[in-house]
Protein backbone atom coordinates (compact mmCIF):
# COMPACT_ATOMS: atom_id res chain seq x y z
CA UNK A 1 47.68 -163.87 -161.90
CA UNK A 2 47.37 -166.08 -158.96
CA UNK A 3 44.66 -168.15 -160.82
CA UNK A 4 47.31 -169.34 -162.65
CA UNK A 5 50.49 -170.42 -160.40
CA UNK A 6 51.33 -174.11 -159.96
CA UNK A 7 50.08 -175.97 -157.36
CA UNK A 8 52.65 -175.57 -153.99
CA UNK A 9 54.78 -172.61 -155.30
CA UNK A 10 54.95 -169.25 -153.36
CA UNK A 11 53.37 -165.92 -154.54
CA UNK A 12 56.30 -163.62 -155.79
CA UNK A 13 54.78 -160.32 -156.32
CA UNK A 14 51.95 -158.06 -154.32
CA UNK A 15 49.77 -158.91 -156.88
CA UNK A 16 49.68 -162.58 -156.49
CA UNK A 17 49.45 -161.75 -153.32
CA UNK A 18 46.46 -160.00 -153.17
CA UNK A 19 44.42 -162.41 -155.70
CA UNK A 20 45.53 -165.30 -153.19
CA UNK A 21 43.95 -163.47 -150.02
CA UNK A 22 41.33 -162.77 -152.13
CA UNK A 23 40.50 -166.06 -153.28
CA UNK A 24 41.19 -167.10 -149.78
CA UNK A 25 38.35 -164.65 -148.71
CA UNK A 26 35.97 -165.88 -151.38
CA UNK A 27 36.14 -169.52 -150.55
CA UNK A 28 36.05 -168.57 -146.61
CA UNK A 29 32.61 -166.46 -147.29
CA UNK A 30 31.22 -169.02 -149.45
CA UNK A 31 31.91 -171.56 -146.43
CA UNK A 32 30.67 -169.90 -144.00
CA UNK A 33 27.66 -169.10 -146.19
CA UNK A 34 27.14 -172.82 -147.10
CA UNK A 35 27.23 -173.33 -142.90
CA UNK A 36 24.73 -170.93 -142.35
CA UNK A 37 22.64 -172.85 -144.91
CA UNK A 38 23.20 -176.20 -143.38
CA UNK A 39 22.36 -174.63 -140.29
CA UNK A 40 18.53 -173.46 -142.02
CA UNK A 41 18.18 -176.67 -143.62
CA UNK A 42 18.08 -178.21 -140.45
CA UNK A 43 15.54 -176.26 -138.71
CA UNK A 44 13.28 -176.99 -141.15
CA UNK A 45 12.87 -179.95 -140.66
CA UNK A 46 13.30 -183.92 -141.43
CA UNK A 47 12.64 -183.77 -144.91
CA UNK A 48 15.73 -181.04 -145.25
CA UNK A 49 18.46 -183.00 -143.41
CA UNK A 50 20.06 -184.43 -146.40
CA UNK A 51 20.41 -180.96 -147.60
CA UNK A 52 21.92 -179.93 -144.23
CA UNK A 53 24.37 -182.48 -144.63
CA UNK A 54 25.16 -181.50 -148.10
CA UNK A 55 25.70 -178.12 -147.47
CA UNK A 56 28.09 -178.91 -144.48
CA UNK A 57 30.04 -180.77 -146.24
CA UNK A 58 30.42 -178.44 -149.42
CA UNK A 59 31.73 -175.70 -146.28
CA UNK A 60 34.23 -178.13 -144.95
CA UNK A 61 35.26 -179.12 -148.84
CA UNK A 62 36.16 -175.52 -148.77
CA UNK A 63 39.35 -176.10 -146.52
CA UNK A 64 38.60 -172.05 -146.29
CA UNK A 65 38.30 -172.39 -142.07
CA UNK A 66 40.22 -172.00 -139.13
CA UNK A 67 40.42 -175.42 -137.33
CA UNK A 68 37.95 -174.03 -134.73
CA UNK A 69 35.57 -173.06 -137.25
CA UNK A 70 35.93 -176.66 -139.32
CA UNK A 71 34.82 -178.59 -135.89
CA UNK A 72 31.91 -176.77 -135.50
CA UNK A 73 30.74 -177.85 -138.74
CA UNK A 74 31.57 -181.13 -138.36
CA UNK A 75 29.99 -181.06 -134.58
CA UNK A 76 26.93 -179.70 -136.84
CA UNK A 77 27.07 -182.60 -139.40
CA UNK A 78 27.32 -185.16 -136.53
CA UNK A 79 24.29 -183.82 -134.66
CA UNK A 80 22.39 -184.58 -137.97
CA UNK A 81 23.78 -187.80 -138.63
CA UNK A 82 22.32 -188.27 -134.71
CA UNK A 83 19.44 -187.36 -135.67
CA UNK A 84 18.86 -189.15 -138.38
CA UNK A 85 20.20 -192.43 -136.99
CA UNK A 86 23.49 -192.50 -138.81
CA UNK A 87 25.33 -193.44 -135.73
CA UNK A 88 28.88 -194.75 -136.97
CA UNK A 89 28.69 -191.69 -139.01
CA UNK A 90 28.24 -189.12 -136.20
CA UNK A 91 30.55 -190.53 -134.10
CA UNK A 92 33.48 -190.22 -136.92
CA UNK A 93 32.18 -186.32 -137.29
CA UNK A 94 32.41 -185.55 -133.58
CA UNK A 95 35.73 -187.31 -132.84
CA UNK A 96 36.85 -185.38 -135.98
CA UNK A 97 35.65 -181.77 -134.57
CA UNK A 98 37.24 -183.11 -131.21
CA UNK A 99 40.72 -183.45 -133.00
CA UNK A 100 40.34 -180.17 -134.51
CA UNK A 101 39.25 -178.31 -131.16
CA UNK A 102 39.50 -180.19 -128.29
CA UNK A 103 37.49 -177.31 -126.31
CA UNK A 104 34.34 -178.10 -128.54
CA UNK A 105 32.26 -178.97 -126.00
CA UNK A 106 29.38 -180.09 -128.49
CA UNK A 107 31.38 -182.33 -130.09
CA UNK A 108 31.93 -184.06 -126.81
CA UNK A 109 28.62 -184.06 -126.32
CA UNK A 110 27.43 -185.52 -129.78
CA UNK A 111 30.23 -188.64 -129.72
CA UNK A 112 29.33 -189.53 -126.66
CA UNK A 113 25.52 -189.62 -127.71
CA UNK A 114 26.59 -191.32 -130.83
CA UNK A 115 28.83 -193.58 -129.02
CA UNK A 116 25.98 -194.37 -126.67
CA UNK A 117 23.62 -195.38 -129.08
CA UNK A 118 26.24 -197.64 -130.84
CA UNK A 119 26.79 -199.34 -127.15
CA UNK A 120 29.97 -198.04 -126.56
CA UNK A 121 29.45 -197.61 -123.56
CA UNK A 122 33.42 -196.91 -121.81
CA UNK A 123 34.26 -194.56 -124.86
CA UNK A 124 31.15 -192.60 -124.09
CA UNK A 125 31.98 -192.20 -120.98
CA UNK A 126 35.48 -191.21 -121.75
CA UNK A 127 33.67 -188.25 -123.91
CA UNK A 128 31.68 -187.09 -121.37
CA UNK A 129 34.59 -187.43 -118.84
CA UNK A 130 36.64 -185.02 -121.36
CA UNK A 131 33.89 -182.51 -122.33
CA UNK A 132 33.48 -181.70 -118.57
CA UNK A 133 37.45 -181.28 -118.25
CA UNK A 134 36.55 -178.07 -120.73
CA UNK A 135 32.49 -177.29 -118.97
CA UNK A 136 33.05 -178.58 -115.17
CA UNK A 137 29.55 -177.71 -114.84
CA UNK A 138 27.82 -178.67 -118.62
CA UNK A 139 24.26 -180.12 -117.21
CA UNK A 140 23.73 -181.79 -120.35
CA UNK A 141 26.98 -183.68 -120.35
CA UNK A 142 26.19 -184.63 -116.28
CA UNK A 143 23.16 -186.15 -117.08
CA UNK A 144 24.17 -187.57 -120.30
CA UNK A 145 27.22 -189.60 -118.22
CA UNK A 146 24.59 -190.80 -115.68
CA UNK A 147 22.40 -192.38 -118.18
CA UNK A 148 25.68 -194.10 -119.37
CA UNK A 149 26.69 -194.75 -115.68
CA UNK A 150 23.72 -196.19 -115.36
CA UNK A 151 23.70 -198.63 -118.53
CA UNK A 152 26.89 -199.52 -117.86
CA UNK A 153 25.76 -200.75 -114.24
CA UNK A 154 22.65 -202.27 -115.78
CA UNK A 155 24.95 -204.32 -118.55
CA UNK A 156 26.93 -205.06 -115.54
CA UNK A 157 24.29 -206.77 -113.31
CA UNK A 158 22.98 -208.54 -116.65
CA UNK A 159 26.63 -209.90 -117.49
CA UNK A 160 26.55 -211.07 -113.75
CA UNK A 161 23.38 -212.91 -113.72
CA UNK A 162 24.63 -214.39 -117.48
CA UNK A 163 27.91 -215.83 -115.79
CA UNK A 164 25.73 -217.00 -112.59
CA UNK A 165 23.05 -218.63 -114.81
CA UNK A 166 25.46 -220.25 -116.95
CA UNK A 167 27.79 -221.42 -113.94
CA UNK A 168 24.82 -223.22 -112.52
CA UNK A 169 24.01 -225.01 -115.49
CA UNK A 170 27.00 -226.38 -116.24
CA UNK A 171 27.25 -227.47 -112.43
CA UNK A 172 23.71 -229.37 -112.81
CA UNK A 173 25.02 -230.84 -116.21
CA UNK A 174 28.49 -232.06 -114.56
CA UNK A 175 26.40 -233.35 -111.74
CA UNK A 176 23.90 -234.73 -114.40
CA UNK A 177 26.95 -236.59 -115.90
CA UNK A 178 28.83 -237.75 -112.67
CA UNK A 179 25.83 -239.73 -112.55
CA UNK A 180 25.75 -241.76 -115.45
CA UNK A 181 22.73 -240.38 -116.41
CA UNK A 182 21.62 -239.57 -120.38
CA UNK A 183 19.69 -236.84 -121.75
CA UNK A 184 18.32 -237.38 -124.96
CA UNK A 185 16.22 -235.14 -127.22
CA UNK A 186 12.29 -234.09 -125.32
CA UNK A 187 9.13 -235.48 -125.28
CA UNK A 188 6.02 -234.59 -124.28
CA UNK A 189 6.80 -230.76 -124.07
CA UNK A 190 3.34 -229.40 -124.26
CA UNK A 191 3.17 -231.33 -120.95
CA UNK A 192 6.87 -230.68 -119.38
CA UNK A 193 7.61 -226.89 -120.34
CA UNK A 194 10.29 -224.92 -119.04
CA UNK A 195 10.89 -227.27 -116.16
CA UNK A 196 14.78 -228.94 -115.45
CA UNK A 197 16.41 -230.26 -112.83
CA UNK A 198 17.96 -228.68 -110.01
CA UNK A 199 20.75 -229.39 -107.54
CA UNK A 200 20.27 -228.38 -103.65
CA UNK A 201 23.06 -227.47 -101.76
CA UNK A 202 23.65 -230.58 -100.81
CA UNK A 203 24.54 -231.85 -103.89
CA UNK A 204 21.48 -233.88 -104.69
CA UNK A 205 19.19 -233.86 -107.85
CA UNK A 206 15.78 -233.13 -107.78
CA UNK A 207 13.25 -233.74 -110.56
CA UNK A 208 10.74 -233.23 -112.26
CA UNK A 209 8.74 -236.36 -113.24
CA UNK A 210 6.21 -237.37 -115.99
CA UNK A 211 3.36 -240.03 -115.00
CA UNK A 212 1.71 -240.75 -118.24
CA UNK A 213 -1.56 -243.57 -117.96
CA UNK A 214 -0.63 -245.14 -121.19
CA UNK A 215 -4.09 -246.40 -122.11
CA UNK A 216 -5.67 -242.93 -122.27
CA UNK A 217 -2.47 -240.64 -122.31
CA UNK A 218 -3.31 -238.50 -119.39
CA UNK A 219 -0.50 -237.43 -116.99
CA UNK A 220 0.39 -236.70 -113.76
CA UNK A 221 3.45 -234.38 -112.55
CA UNK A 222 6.03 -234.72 -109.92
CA UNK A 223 6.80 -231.56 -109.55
CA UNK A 224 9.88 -232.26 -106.94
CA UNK A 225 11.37 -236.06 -107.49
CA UNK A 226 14.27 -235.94 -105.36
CA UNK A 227 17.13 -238.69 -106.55
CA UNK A 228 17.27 -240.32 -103.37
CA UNK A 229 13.14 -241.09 -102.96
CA UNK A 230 11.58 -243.93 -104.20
CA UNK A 231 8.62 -244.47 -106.35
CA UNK A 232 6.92 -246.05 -103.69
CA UNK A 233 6.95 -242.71 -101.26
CA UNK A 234 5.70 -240.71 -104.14
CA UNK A 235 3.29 -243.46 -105.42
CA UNK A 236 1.85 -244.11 -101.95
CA UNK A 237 1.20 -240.53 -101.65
CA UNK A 238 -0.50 -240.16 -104.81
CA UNK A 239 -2.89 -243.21 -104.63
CA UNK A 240 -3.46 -243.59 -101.02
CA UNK A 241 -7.33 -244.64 -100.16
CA UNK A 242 -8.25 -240.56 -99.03
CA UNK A 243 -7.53 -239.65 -102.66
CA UNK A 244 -10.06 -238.87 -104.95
CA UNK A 245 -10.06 -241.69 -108.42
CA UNK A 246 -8.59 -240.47 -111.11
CA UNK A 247 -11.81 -238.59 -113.22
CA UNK A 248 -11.57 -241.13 -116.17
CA UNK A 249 -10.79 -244.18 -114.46
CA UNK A 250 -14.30 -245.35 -113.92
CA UNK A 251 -14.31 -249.04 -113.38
CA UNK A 252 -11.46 -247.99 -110.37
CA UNK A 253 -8.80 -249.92 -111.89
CA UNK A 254 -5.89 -247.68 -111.26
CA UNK A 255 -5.51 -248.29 -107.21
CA UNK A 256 -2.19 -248.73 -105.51
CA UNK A 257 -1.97 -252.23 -105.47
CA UNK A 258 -3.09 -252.65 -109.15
CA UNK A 259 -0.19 -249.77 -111.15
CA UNK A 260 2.65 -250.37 -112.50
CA UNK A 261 5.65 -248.16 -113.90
CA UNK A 262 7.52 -248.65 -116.67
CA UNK A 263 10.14 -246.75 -118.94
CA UNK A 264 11.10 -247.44 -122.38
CA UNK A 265 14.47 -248.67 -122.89
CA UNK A 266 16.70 -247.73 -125.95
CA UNK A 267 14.46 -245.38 -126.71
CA UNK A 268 17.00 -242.38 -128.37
CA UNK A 269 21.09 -241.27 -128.28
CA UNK A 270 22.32 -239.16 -125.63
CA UNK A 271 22.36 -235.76 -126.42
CA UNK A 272 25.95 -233.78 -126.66
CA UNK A 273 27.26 -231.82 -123.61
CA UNK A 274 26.39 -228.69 -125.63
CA UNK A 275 22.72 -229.86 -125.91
CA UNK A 276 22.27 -230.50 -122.45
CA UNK A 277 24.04 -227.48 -120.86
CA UNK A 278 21.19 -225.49 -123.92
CA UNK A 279 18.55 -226.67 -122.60
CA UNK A 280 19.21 -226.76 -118.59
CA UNK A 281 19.43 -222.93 -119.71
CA UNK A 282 16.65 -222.52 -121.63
CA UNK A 283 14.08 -219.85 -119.59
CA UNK A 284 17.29 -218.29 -117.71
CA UNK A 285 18.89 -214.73 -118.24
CA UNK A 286 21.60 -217.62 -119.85
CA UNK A 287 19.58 -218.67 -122.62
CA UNK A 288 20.95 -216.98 -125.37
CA UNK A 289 24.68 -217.44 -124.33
CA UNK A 290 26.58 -219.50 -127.13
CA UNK A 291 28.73 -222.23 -126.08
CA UNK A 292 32.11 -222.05 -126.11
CA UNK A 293 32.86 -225.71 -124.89
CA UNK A 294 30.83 -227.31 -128.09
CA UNK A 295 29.77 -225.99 -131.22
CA UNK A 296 27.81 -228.92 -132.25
CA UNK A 297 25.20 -229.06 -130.45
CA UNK A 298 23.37 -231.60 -132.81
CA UNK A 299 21.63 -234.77 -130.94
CA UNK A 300 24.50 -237.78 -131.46
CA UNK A 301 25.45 -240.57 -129.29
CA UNK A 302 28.67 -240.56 -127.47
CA UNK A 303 28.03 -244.37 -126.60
CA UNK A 304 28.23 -246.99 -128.96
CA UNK A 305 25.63 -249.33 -127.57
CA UNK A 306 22.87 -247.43 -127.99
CA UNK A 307 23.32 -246.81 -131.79
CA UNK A 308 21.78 -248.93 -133.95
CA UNK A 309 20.03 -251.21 -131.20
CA UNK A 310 16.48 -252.66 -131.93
CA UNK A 311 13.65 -252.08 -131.20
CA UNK A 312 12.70 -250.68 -127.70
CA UNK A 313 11.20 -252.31 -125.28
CA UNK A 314 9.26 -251.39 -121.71
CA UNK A 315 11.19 -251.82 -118.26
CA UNK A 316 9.03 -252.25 -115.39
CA UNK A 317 10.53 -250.20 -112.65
CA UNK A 318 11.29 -251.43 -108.99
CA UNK A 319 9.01 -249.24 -106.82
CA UNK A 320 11.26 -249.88 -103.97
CA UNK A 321 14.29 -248.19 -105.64
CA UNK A 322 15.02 -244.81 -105.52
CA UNK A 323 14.67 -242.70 -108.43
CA UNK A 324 18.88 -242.63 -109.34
CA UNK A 325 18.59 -246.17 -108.52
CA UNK A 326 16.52 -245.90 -112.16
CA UNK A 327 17.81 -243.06 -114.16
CA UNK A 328 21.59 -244.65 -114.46
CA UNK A 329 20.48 -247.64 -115.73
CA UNK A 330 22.27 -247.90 -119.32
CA UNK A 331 19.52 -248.77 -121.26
CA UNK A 332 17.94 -245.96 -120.36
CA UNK A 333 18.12 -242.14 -122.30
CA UNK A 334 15.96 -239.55 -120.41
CA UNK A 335 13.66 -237.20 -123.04
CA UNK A 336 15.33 -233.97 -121.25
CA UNK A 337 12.44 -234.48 -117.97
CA UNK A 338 11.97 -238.52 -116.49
CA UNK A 339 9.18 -240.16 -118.28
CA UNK A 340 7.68 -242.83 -117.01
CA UNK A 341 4.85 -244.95 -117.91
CA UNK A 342 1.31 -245.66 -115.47
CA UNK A 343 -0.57 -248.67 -116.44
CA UNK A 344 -3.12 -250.64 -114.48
CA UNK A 345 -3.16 -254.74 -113.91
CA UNK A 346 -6.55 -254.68 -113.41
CA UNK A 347 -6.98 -253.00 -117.18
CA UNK A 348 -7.84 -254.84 -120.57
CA UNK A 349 -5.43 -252.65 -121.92
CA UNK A 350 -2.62 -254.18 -119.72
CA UNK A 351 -2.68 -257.21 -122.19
CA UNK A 352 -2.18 -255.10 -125.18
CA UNK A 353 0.84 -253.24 -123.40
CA UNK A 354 2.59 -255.82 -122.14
CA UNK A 355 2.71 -257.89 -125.54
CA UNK A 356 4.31 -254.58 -127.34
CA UNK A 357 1.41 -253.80 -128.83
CA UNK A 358 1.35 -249.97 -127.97
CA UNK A 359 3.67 -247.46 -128.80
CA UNK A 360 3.69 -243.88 -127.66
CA UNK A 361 2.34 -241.67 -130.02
CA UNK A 362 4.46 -239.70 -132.16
């Protein structure tokens, strides 16, 4: 009997013959049987996939199947793994049903739906591309290439915004360090935000700037410090005689001719290129782009002098210099936005300060 016969050797009399095409019949009506299952299982529901996908793969276990009738089943078992999320796995059915039939329009259709949702985006489009080569006119397969069209245009823009954001950060950071200026780890953020620097098109930094009144740690905000302006424009702007006293300031000691500015020297390290080019993207499309140029982007000082110094001490600034004039000086490491401190001659606490008896708080 045919039951019997080693593996690989040929059927020698009518007999064998018959018991081979009948086995051969068996296993092909049990497959397709097993298909038509799979194919109830799954409009039944959720609950029943797992059977579907049992049952199709029992069929194509069967090896019973013309190659046509194989890729269907394994277009079938790829529009459940779709369905049930199993992405990687319907993509391996369909491209397996498209190497089996070619003219399977479904499976085209489910690996490029499969490919889509794994963000594959120029394969899916190659899928689509070849299922209409066998249904010029498949609707599904149309729209299905314009959604991908249009995520690939989408990604696209995105990339281009990345590459724009990123390009002008590391412009402001080489401009940042042409300068000789130092960016050191923030303060004050509750007060400062998102806001940075920026460079006009001439070339020329403009900043934002901290005014803190030391003795009762209020601020005020520059909003636009441009490099080349000095603290006396902005100062006799902000304190001229037609504007209002400042709300706590009630004995009026904090007039023009009675401030002072200062900024605390050796304060903190510079912060590594990485660092700075991470946070003059931080709020931009570029935020989340990781840094090629640097790994470490941990706070460290690429200049000996500031390591290890003493205590710090408070600089009175020269209102008459311009505000680069003050941010290259090398004592001086800038807490990501300028700092600078407002303090009053006329105040009892202007004693206290200028003996280094106050310290920012923590």
């Amino acid at each position: 009997m045919a039951l019997w016969m080693e593996k690989g050797s040929e059927p020698m009399t009518e007999t064998e013959r018959a018991d081979l095409d009948a086995i051969a019949a068996i296993k092909e009506s049990a497959a397709q049987e097993l298909k038509e299952k799979g194919n109830q299982y799954v409009k039944m529901g959720k609950k029943h996939y797992s059977d579907a996908i049992n049952h199709y793969t029992r069929a194509i276990d069967q090896k019973a199947l013309s190659e046509s009738d194989t890729s269907i089943i394994f277009a079938n078992r790829a529009h459940v793994n779709l369905l049930l999320g199993n992405f990687r796995r319907a993509l391996n059915d369909a491209e397996e049903a498209i190497r089996l039939c070619p003219e399977n329009v479904k499976a085209h259709y489910r690996a490029a739906k499969a490919a889509l949702s794994l963000d594959l985006l120029t394969e899916a489009a190659s899928f689509c591309q070849a299922g209409l080569e066998q249904s010029l006119n498949n609707e599904e397969l149309k729209k299905l290439l314009k959604q991908i069209n249009l995520r690939k245009s989408e990604r696209e823009n995105h990339e281009a915004q990345v590459a724009k954001a990123v390009a002008v950060a590391k412009d402001l950071a080489s401009a940042i360090e042409d300068r000789g200026i130092k960016l050191g780890k923030p303060m004050y953020q509750e007060l400062t935000g998102l806001r940075k620097p920026w460079l006009d098109k001439n070339n020329v930094l403009h900043w934002p700037v901290v005014l803190l009144y030391a003795e009762v740690m209020s601020s005020d905000f520059i909003e636009d410090f441009c490099e080349i302006e000095t603290f006396s424009f902005h100062l006799d702007m902000m304190f001229s005689e037609s504007s209002p006293p400042l709300p706590w300031d009630k004995e009026n000691c904090y007039t023009r001719d009675a401030i002072e500015l200062y900024y605390e020297s050796c304060s903190g390290v510079p912060s590594s290129k990485a660092a700075v080019l991470q946070f003059l993207l931080e709020g931009t499309v570029g935020s989340h782009v990781e840094n090629s140029e640097e790994k470490d982007t941990t706070e460290h000082s690429s200049h000996g002098d500031y390591a290890g110094k003493s205590s710090s001490k408070w600089i009175k600034v020269n209102e008459k210099k311009t505000l680069y004039e003050v941010l290259w000086q090398p004592d001086l490491v800038i807490p990501r936005i300028p700092v600078f401190y407002v303090v009053s001659k006329r105040s009892t606490f202007y004693k206290e300060f200028k003996a280094g008896k106050w310290v920012p708080p923590p």
